[in-house]
N, C-alpha and C. Protein backbone atom coordinates (compact mmCIF):
# COMPACT_ATOMS: atom_id res chain seq x y z
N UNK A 1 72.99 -13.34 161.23
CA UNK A 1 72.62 -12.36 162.24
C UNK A 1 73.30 -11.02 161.90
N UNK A 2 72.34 -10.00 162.25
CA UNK A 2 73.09 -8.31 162.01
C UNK A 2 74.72 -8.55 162.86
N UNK A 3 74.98 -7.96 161.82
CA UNK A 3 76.39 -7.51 162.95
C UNK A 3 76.30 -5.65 163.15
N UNK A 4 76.47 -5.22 164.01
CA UNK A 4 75.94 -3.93 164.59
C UNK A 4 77.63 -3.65 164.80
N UNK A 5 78.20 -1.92 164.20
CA UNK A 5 78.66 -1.04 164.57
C UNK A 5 78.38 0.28 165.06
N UNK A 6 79.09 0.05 166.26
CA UNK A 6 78.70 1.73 166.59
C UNK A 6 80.39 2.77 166.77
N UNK A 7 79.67 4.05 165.70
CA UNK A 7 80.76 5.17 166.02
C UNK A 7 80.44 6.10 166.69
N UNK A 8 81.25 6.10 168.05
CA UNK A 8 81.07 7.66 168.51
C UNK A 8 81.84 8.40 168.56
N UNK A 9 81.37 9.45 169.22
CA UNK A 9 82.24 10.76 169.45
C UNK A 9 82.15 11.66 168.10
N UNK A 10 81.07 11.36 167.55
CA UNK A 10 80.75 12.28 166.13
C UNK A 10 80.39 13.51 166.58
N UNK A 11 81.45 14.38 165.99
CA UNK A 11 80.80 15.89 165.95
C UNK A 11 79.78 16.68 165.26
N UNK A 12 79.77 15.88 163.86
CA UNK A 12 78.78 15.79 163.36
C UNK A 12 78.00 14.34 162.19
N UNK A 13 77.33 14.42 163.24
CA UNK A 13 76.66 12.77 162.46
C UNK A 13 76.00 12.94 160.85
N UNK A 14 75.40 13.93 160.88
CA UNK A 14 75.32 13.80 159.00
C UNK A 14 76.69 13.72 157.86
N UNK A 15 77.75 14.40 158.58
CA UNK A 15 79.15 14.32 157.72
C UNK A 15 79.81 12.46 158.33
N UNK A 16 79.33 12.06 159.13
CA UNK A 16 80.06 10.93 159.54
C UNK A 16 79.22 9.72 158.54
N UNK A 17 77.87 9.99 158.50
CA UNK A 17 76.71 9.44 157.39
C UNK A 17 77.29 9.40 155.97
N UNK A 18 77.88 10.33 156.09
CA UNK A 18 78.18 10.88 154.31
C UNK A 18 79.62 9.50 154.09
N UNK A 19 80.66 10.73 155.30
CA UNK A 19 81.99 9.10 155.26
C UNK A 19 81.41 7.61 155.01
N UNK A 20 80.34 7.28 155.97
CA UNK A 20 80.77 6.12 156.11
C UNK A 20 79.90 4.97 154.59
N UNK A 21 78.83 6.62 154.16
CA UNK A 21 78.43 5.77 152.63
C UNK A 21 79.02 5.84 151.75
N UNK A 22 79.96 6.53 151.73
CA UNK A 22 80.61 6.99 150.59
C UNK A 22 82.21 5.68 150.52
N UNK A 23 82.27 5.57 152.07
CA UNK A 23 82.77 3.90 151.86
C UNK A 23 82.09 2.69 151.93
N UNK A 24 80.94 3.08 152.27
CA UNK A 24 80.59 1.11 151.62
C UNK A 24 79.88 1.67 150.09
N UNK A 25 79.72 2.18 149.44
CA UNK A 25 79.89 2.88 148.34
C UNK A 25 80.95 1.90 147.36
N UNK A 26 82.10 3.01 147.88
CA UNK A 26 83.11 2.06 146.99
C UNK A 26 83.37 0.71 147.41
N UNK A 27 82.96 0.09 148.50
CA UNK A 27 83.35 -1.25 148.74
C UNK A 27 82.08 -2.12 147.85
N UNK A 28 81.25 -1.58 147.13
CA UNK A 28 80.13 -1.93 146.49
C UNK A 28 78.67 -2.39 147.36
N UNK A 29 78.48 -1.87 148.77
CA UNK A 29 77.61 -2.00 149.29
C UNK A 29 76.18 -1.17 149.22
N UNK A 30 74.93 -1.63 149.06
CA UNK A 30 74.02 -0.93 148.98
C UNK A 30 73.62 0.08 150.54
N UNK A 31 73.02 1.29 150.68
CA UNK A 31 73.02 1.83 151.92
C UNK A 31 71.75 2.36 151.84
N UNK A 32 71.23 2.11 153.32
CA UNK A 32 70.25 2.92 153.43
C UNK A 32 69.92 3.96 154.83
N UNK A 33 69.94 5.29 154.85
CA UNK A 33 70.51 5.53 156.49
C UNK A 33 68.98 6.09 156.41
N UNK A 34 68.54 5.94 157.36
CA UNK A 34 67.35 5.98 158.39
C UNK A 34 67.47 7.35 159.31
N UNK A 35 66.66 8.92 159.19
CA UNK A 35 66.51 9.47 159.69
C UNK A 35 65.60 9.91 160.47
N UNK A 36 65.63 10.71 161.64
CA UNK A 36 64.42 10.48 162.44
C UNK A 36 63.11 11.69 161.89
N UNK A 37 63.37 12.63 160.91
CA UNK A 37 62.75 13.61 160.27
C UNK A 37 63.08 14.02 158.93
N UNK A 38 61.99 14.72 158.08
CA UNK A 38 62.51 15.23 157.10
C UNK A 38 63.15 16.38 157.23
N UNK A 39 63.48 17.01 158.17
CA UNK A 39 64.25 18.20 158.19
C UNK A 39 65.98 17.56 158.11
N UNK A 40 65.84 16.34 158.98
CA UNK A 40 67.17 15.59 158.52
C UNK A 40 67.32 15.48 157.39
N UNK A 41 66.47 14.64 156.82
CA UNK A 41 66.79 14.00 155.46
C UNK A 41 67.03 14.77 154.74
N UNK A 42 66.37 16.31 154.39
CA UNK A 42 66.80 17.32 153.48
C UNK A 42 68.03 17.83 153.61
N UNK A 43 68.59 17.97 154.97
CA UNK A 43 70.11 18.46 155.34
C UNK A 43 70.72 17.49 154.80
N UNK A 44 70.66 16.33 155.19
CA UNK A 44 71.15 15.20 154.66
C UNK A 44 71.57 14.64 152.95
N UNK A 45 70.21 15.18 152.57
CA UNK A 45 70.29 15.29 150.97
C UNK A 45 71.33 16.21 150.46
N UNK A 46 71.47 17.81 150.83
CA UNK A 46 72.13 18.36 150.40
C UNK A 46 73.34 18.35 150.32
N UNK A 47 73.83 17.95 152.07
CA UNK A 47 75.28 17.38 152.23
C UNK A 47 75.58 16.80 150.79
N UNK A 48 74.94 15.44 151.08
CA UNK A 48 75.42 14.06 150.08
C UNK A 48 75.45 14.72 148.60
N UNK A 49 75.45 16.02 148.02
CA UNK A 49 75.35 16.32 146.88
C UNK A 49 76.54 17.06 146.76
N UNK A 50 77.41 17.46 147.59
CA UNK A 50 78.93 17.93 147.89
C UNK A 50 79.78 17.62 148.53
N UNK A 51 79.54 16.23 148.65
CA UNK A 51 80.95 15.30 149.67
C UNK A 51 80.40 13.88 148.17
N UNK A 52 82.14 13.35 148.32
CA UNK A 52 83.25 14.45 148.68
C UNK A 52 83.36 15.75 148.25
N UNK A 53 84.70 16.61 148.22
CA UNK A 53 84.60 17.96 148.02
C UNK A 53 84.50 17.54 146.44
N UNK A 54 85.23 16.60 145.79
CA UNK A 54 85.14 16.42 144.06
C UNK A 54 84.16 15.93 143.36
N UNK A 55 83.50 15.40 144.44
CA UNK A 55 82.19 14.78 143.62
C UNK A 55 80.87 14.36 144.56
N UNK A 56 80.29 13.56 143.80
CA UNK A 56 78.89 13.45 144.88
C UNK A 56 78.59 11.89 144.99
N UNK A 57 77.81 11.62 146.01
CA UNK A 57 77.48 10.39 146.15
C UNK A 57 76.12 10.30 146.04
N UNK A 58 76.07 9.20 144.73
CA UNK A 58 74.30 9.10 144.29
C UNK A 58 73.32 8.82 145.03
N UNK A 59 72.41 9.22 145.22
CA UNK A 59 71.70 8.93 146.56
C UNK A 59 69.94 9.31 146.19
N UNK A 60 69.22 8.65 147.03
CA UNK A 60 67.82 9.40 146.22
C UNK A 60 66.76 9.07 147.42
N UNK A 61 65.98 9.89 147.33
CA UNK A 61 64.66 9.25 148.26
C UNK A 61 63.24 8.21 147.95
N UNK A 62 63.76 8.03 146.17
CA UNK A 62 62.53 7.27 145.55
C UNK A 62 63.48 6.14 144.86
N UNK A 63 64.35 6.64 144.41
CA UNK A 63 64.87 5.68 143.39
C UNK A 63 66.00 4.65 143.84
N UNK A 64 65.12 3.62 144.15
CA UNK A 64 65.47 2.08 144.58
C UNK A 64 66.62 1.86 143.82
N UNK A 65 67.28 2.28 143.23
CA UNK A 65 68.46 1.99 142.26
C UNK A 65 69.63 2.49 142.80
N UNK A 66 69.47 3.54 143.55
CA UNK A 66 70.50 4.45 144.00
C UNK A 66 71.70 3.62 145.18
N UNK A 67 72.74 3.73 145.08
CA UNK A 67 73.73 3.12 146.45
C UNK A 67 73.26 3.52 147.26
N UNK A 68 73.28 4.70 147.71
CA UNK A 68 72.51 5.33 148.56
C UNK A 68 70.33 5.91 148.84
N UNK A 69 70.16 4.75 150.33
CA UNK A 69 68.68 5.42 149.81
C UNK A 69 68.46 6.00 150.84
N UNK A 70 67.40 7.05 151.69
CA UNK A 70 67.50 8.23 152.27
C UNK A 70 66.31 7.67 152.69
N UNK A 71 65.89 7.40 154.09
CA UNK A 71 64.52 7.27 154.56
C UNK A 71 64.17 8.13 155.78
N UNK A 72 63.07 8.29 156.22
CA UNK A 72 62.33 8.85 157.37
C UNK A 72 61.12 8.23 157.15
N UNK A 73 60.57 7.69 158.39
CA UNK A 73 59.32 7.17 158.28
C UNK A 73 58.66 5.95 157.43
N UNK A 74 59.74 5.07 157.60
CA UNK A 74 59.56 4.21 156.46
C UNK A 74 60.10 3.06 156.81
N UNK A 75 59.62 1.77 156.77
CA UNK A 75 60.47 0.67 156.45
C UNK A 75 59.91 -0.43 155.56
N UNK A 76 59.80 0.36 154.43
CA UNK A 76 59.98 -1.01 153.39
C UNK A 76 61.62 -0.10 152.08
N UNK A 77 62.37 -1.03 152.26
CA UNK A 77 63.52 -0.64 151.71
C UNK A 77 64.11 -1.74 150.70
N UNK A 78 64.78 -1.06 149.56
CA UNK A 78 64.89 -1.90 148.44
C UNK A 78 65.92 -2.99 148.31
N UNK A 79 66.73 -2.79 149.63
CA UNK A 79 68.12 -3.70 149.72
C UNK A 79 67.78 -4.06 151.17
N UNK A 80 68.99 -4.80 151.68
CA UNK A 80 68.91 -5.16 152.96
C UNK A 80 70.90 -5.31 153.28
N UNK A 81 71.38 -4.63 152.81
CA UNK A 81 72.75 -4.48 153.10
C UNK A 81 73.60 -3.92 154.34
N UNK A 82 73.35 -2.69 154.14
CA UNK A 82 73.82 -2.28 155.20
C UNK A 82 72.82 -1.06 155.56
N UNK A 83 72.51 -0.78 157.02
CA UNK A 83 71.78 0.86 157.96
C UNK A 83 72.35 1.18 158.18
N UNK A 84 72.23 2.41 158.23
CA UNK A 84 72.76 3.40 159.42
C UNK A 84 71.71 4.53 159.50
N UNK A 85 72.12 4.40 161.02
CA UNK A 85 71.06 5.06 161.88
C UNK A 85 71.83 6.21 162.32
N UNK A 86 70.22 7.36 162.41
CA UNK A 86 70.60 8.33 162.81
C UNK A 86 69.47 8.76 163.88
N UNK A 87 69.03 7.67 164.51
CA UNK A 87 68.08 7.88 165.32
C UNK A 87 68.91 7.50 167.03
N UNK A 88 67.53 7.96 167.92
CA UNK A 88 68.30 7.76 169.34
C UNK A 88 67.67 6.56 170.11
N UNK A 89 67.11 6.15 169.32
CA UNK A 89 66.72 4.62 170.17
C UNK A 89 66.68 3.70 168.93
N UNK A 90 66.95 2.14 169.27
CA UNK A 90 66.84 1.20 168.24
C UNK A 90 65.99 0.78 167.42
N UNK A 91 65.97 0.79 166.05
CA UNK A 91 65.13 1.11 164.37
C UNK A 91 64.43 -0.71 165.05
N UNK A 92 62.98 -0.99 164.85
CA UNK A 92 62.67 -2.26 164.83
C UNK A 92 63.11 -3.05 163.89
N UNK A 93 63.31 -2.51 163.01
CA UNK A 93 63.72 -3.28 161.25
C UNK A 93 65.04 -3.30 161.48
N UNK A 94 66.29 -3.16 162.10
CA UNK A 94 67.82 -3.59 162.04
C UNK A 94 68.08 -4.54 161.26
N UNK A 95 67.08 -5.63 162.31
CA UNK A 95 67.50 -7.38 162.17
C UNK A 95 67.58 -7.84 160.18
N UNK A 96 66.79 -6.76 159.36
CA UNK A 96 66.86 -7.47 158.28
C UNK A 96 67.75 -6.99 157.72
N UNK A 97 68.75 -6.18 158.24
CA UNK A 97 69.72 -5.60 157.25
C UNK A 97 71.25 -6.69 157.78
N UNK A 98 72.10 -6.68 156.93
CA UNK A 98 73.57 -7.66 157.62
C UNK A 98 73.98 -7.08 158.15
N UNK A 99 74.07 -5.42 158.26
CA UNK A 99 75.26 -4.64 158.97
C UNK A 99 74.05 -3.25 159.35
N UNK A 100 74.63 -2.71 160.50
CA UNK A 100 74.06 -1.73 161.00
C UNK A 100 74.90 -0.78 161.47
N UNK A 101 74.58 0.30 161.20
CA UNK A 101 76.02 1.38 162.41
C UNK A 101 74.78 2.37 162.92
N UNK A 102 75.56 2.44 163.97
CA UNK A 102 74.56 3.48 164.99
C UNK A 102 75.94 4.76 164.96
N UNK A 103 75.56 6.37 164.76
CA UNK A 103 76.19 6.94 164.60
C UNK A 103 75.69 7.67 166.23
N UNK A 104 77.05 8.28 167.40
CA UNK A 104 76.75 8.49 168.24
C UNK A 104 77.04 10.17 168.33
N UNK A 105 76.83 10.72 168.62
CA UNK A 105 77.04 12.35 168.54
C UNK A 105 77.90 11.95 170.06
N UNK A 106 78.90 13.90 170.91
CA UNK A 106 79.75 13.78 172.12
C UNK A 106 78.57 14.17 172.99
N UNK A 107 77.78 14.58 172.60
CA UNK A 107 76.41 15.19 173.63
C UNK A 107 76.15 14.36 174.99
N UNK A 108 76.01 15.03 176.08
CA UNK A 108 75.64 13.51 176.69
C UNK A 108 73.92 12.51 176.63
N UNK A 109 73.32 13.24 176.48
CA UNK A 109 72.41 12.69 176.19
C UNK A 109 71.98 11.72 174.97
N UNK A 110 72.84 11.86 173.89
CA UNK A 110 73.03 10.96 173.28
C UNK A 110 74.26 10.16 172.78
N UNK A 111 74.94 10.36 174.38
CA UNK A 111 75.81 9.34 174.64
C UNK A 111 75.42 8.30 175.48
N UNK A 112 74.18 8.87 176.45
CA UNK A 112 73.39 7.79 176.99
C UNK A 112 72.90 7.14 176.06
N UNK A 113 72.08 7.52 175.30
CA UNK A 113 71.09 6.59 174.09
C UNK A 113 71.93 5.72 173.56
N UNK A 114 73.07 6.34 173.26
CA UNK A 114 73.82 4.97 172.82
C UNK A 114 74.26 4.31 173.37
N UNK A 115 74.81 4.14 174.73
CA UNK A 115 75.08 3.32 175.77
C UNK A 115 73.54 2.09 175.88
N UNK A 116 72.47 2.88 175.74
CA UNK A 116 71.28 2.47 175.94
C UNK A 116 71.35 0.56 174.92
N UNK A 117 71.51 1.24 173.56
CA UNK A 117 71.32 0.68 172.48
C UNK A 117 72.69 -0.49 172.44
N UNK A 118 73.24 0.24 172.44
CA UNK A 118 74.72 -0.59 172.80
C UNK A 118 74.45 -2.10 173.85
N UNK A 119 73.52 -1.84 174.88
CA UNK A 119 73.55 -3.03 175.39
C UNK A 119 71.93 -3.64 175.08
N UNK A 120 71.12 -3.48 174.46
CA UNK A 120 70.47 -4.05 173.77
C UNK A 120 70.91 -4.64 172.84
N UNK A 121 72.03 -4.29 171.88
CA UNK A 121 72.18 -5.80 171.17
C UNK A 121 73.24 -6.58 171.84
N UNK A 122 73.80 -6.11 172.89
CA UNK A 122 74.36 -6.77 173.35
C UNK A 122 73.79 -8.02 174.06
N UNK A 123 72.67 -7.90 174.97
CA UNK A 123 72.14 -8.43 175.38
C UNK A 123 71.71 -9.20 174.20
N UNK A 124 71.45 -9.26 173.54
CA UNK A 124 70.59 -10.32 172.25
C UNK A 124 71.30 -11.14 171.34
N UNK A 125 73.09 -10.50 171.87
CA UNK A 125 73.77 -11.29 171.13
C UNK A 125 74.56 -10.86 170.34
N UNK A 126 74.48 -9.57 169.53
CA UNK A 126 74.38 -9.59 168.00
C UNK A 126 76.08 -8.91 168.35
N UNK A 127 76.70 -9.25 166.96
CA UNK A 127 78.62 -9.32 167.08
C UNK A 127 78.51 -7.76 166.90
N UNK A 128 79.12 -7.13 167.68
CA UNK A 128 79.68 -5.67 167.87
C UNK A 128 81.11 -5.37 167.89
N UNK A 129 81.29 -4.23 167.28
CA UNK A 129 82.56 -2.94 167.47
C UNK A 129 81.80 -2.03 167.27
N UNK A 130 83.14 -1.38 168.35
CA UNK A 130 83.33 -0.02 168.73
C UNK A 130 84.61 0.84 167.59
N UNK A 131 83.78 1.72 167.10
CA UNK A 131 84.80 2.51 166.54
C UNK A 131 84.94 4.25 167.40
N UNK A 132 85.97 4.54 167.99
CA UNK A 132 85.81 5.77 168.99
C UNK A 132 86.35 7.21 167.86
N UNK A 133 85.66 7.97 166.92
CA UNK A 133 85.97 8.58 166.28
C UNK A 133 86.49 10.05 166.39
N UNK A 134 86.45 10.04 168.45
CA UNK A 134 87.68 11.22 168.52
C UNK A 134 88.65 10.82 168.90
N UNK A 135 89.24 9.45 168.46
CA UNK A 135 90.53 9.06 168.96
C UNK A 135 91.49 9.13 167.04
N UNK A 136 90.62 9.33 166.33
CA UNK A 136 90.95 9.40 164.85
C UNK A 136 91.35 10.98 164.21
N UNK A 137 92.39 10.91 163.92
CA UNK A 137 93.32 12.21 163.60
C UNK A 137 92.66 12.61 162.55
């Protein structure tokens, strides 16, 4: 069964996207983060081509090879490792990945959405943490 993390209190969720691939990265995990537009995904792209500040994290929108794969509008994906979401309601496709993180912005409105989502898998079961990322120095 998915095991689902959620981080909030992101100030900004494309740099929290970048952190958190750039560690299952080195932990050798495949990633695929799920955006809700291509205007994301292009911000998104560019980020990931200057974080960290020394180098970049490989990443691609075609090439199934990449640690990192970059979607909008899509769910057929070349791994099933780990999501992360950057959407405000829950991706139907979660369940086939092992690990999921829902990234939460301080906004309130999508502090509701995630409250929302938060007890949908709760309700279904699925093993959760909370990581609160303005309690992190």
């Amino acid at each position: 069964m998915t095991k689902v993390d959620f981080y909030t209190g992101s100030t900004d969720k494309l740099r929290t996207a970048c952190q958190l691939s750039h560690k299952a990265m080195q932990n050798g995990l495949q990633t695929v983060i799920s955006l809700p537009d291509a205007a994301s995904m292009d911000a998104l792209d560019k980020l990931l081509w200057h974080y960290p500040d020394t180098a970049f994290i490989p990443h691609s929108t075609t090439d199934v090879t990449a640690p990192v794969f970059l979607s909008y509008n899509n769910e057929q994906f070349p791994h099933h490792d780990l999501l992360i979401s950057l959407h405000n309601e829950c991706l139907p496709f979660f369940s086939r990945f092992e690990r999921a993180i829902e990234i939460i912005g301080t906004d309130e409105t999508d502090s509701r959405s995630g409250r929302e989502r938060y007890k949908f898998y709760r309700d279904r079961g699925y093993e959760l943490r909370h990581f609160d990322l303005s309690k992190v120095n």
